[in-house]
N, C-alpha and C. Protein backbone atom coordinates (compact mmCIF):
# COMPACT_ATOMS: atom_id res chain seq x y z
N UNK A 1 -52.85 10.36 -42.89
CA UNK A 1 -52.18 11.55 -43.33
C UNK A 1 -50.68 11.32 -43.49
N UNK A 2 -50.12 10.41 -42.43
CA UNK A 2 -48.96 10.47 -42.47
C UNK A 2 -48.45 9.70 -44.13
N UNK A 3 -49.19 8.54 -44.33
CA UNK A 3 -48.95 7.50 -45.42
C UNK A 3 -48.84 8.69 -46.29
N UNK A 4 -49.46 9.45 -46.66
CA UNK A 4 -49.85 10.64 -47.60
C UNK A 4 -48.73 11.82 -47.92
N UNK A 5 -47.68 11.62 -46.60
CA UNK A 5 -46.60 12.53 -46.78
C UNK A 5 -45.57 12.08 -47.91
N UNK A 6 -44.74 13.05 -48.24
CA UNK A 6 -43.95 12.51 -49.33
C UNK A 6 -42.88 11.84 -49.33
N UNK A 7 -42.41 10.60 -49.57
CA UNK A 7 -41.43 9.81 -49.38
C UNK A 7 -40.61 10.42 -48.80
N UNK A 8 -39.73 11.19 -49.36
CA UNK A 8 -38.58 11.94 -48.81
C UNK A 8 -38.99 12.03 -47.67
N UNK A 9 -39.69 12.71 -47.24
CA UNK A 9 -39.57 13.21 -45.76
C UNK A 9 -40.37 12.15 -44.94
N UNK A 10 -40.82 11.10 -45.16
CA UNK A 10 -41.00 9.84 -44.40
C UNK A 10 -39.34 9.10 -44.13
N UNK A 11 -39.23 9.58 -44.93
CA UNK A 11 -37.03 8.64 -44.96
C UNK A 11 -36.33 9.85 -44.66
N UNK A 12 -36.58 10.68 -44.46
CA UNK A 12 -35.69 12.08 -43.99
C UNK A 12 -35.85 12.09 -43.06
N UNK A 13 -36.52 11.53 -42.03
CA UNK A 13 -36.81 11.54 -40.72
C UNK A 13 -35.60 11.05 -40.02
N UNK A 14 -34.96 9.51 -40.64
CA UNK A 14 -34.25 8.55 -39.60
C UNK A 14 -32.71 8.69 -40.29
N UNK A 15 -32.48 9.94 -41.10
CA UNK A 15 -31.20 10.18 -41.25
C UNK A 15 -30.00 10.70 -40.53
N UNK A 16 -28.92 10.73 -40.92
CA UNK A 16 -28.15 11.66 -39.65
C UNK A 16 -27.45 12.77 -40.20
N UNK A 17 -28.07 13.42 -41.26
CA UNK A 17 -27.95 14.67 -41.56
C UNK A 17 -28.94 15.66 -40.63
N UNK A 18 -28.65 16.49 -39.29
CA UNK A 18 -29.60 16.83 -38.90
C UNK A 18 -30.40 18.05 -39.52
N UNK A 19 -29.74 19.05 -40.61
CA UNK A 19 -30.46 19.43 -41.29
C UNK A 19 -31.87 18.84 -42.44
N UNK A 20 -31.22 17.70 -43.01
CA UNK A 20 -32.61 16.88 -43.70
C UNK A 20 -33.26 16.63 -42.74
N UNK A 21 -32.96 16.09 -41.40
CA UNK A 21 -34.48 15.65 -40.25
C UNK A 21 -34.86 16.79 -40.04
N UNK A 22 -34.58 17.92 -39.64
CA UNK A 22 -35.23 19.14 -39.75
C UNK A 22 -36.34 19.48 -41.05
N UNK A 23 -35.84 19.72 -42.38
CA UNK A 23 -36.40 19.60 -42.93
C UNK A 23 -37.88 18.23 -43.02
N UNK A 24 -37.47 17.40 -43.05
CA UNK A 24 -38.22 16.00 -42.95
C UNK A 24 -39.39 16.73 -42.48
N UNK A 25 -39.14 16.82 -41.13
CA UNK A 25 -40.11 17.33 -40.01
C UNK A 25 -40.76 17.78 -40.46
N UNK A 26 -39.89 19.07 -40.91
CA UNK A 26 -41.21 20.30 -41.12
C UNK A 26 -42.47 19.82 -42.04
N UNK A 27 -42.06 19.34 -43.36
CA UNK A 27 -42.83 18.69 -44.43
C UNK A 27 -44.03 18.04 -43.58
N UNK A 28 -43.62 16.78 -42.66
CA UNK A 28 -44.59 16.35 -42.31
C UNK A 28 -45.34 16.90 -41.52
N UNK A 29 -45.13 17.75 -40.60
CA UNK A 29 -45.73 18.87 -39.59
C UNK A 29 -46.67 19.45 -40.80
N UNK A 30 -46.51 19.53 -41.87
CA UNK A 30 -47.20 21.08 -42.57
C UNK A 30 -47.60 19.51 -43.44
N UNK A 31 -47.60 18.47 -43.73
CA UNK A 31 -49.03 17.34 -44.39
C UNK A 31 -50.10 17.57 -43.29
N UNK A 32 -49.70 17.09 -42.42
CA UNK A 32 -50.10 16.93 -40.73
C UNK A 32 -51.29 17.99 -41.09
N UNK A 33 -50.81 19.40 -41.21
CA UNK A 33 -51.70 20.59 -40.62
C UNK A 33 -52.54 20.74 -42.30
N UNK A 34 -51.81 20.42 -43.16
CA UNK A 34 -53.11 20.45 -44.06
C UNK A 34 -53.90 19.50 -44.51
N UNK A 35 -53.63 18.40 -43.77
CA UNK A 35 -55.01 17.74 -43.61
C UNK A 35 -55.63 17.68 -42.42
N UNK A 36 -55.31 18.27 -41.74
CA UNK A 36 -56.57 18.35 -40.81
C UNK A 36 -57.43 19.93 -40.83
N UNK A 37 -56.72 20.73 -42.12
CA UNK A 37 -58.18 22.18 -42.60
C UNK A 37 -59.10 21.66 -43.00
N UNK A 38 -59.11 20.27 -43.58
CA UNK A 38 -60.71 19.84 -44.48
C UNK A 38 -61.55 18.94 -43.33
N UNK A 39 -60.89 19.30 -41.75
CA UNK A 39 -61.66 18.52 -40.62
C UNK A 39 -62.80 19.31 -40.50
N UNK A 40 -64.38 18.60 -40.10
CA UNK A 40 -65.16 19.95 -39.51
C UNK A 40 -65.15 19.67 -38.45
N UNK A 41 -65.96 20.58 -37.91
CA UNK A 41 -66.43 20.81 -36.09
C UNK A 41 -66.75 19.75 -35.72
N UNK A 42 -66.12 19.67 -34.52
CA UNK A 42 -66.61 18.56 -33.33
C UNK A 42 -67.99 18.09 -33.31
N UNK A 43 -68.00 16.97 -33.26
CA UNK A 43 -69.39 16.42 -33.42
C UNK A 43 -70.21 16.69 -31.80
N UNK A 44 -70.78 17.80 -32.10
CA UNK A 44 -71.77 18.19 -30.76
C UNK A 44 -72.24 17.22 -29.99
N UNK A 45 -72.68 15.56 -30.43
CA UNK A 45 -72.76 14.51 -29.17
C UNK A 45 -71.76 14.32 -28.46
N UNK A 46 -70.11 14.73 -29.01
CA UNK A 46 -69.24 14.26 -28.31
C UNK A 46 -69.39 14.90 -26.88
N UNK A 47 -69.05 13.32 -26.13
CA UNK A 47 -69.03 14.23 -24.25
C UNK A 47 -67.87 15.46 -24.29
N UNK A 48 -67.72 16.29 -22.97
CA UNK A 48 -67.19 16.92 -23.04
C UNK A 48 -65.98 16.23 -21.58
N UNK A 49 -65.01 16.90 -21.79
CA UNK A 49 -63.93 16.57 -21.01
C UNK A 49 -63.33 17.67 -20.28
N UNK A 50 -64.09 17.23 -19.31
CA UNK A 50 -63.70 18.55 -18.06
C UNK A 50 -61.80 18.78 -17.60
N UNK A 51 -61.71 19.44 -18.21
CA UNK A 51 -59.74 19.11 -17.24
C UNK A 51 -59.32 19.95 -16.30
N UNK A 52 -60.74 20.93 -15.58
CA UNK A 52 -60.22 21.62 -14.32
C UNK A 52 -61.10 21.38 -13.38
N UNK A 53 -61.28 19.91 -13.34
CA UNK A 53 -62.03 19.43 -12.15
C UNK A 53 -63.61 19.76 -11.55
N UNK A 54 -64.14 20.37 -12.32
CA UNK A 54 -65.36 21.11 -12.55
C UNK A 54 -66.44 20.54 -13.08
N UNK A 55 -66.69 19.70 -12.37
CA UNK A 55 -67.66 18.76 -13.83
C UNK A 55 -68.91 19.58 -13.65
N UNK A 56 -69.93 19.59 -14.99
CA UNK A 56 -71.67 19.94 -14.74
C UNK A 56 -71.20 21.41 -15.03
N UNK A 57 -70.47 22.52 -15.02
CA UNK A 57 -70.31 23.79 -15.06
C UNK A 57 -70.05 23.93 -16.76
């Protein structure tokens, strides 16, 4: 996804205008989030990952 972002804001990132890295960002934040709408659902074999110590519940 990232390769997929648009030049500019792959090179807008490591500038020292901190308004263009702002910008930069955002661009890639919002490639970022629209490629992952054409993700589907979790693949139901995946294990599950308990993170409040609760396992089997």
């Amino acid at each position: 996804m990232l390769l997929t972002a648009p030049t500019w804001a792959r090179l807008g990132l490591s500038v020292r205008d901190e308004r263009l890295r702002e910008r930069a960002a955002d661009a890639m934040a919002a490639r970022i989030v629209q490629g992952l709408e054409g993700i589907a659902e979790p693949d139901p074999r995946q294990l599950v990952l308990h993170l409040d110590g609760q396992v089997g519940r």
